[in-house]
C-alpha atoms as a PDB file:
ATOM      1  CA  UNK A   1       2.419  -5.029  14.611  1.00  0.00           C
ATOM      2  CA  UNK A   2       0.811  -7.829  12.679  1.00  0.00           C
ATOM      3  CA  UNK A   3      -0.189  -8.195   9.056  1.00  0.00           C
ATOM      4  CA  UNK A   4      -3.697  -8.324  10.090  1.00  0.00           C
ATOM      5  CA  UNK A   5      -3.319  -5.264  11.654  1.00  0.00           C
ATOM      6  CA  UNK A   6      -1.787  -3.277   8.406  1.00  0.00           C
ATOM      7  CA  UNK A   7      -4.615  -5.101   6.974  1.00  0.00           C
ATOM      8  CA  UNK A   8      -7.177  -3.171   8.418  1.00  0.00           C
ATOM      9  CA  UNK A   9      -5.699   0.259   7.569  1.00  0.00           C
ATOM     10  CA  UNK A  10      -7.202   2.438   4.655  1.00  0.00           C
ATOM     11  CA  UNK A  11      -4.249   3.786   2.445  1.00  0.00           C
ATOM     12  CA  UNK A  12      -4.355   7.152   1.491  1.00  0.00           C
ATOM     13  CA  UNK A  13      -1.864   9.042  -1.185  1.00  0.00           C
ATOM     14  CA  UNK A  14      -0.834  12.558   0.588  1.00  0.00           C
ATOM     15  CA  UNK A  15      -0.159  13.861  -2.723  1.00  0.00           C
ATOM     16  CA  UNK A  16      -4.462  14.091  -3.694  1.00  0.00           C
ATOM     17  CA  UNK A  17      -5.593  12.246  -0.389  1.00  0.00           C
ATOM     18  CA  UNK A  18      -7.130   9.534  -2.346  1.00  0.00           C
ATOM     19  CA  UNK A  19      -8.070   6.155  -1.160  1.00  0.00           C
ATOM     20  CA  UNK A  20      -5.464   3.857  -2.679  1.00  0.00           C
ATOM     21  CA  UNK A  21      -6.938   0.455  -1.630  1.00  0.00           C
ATOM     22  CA  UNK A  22      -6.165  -2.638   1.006  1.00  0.00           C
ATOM     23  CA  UNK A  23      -2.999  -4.729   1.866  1.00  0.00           C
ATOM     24  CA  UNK A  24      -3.346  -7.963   0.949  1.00  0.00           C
ATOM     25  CA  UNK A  25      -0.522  -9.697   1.116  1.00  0.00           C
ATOM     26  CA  UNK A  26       3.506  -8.152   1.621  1.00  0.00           C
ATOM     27  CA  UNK A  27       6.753  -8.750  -0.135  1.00  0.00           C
ATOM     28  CA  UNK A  28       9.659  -9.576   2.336  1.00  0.00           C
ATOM     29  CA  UNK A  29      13.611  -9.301   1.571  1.00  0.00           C
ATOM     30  CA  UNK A  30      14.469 -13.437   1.790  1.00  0.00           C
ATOM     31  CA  UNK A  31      18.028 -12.237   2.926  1.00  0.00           C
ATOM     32  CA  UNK A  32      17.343  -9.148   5.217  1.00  0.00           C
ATOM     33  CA  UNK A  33      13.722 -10.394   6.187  1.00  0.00           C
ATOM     34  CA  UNK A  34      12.910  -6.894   5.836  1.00  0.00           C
ATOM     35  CA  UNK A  35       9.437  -5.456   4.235  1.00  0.00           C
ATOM     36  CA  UNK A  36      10.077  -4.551   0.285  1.00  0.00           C
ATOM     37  CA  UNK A  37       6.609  -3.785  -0.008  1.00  0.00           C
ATOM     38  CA  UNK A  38       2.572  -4.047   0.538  1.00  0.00           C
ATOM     39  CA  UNK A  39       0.749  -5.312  -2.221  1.00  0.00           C
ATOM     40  CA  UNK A  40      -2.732  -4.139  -2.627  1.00  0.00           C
ATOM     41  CA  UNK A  41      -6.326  -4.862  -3.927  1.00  0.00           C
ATOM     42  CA  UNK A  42      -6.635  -1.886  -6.208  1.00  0.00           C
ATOM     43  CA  UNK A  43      -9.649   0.964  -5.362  1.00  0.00           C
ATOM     44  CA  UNK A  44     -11.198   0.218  -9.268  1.00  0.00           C
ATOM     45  CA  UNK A  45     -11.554   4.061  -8.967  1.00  0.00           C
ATOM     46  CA  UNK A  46      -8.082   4.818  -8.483  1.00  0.00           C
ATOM     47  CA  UNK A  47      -5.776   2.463 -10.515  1.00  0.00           C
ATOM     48  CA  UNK A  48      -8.227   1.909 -13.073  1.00  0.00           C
ATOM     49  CA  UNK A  49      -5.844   3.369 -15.836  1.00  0.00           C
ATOM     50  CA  UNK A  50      -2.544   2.844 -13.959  1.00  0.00           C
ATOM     51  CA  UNK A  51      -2.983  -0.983 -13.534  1.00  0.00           C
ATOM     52  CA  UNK A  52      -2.885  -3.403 -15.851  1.00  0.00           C
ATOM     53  CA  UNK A  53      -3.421  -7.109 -12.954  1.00  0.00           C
ATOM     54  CA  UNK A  54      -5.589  -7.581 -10.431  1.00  0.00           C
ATOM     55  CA  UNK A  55      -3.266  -5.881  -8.070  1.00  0.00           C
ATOM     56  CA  UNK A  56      -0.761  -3.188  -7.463  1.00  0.00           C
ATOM     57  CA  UNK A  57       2.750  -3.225  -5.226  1.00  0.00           C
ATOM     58  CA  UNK A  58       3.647   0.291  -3.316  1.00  0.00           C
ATOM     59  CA  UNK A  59       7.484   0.122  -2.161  1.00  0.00           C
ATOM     60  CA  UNK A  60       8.479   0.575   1.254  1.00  0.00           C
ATOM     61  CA  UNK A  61       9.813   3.805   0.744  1.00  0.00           C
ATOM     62  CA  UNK A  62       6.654   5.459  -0.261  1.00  0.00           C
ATOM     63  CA  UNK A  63       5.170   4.903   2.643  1.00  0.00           C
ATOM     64  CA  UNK A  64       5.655   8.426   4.639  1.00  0.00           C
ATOM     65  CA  UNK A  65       3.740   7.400   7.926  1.00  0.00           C
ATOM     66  CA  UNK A  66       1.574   4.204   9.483  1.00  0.00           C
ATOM     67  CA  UNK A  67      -0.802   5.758  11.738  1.00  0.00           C
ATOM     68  CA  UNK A  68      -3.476   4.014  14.349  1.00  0.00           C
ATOM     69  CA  UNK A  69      -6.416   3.852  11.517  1.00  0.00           C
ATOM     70  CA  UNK A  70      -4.252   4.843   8.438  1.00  0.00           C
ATOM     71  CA  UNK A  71      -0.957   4.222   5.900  1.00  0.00           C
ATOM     72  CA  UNK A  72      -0.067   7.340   4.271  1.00  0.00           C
ATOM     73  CA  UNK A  73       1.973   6.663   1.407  1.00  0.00           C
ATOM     74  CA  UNK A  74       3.602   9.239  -1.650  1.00  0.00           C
ATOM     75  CA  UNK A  75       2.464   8.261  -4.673  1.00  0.00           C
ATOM     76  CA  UNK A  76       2.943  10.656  -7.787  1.00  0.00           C
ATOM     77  CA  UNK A  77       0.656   8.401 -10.655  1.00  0.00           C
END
């Protein structure tokens, strides 16, 4: 799978199934080369009180599931 691909997936939190925002760029492990996590172009709606920059990071370990159209993710804000 390629960036562009995550890229095009909407992000959803299963905990209130609210659309999070878009991946715009990820964080890699320099030593492992392994994903750390997505950073993502906030939905104003959502992180509006959470967020403080332009955009937000979600770890690789709350992402529960990458699906063909979505990226669920478990995010308790």
């Amino acid at each position: 799978m390629r960036l562009s691909d995550l890229q095009n997936k909407n992000i959803v939190n299963i905990l209130d199934g609210r659309n999070i925002g878009n991946i715009i760029d990820v964080k890699i492990n320099e030593v492992s080369g392994n994903i750390e996590s997505f950073i993502i172009e906030p939905n104003k709606n959502f992180f509006k009180l959470f967020s403080k920059g332009d955009d937000t990071e979600i770890k690789w370990s709350s992402i529960t599931k990458i699906g063909e159209d979505v990226i669920l993710v478990k995010l308790s804000i």
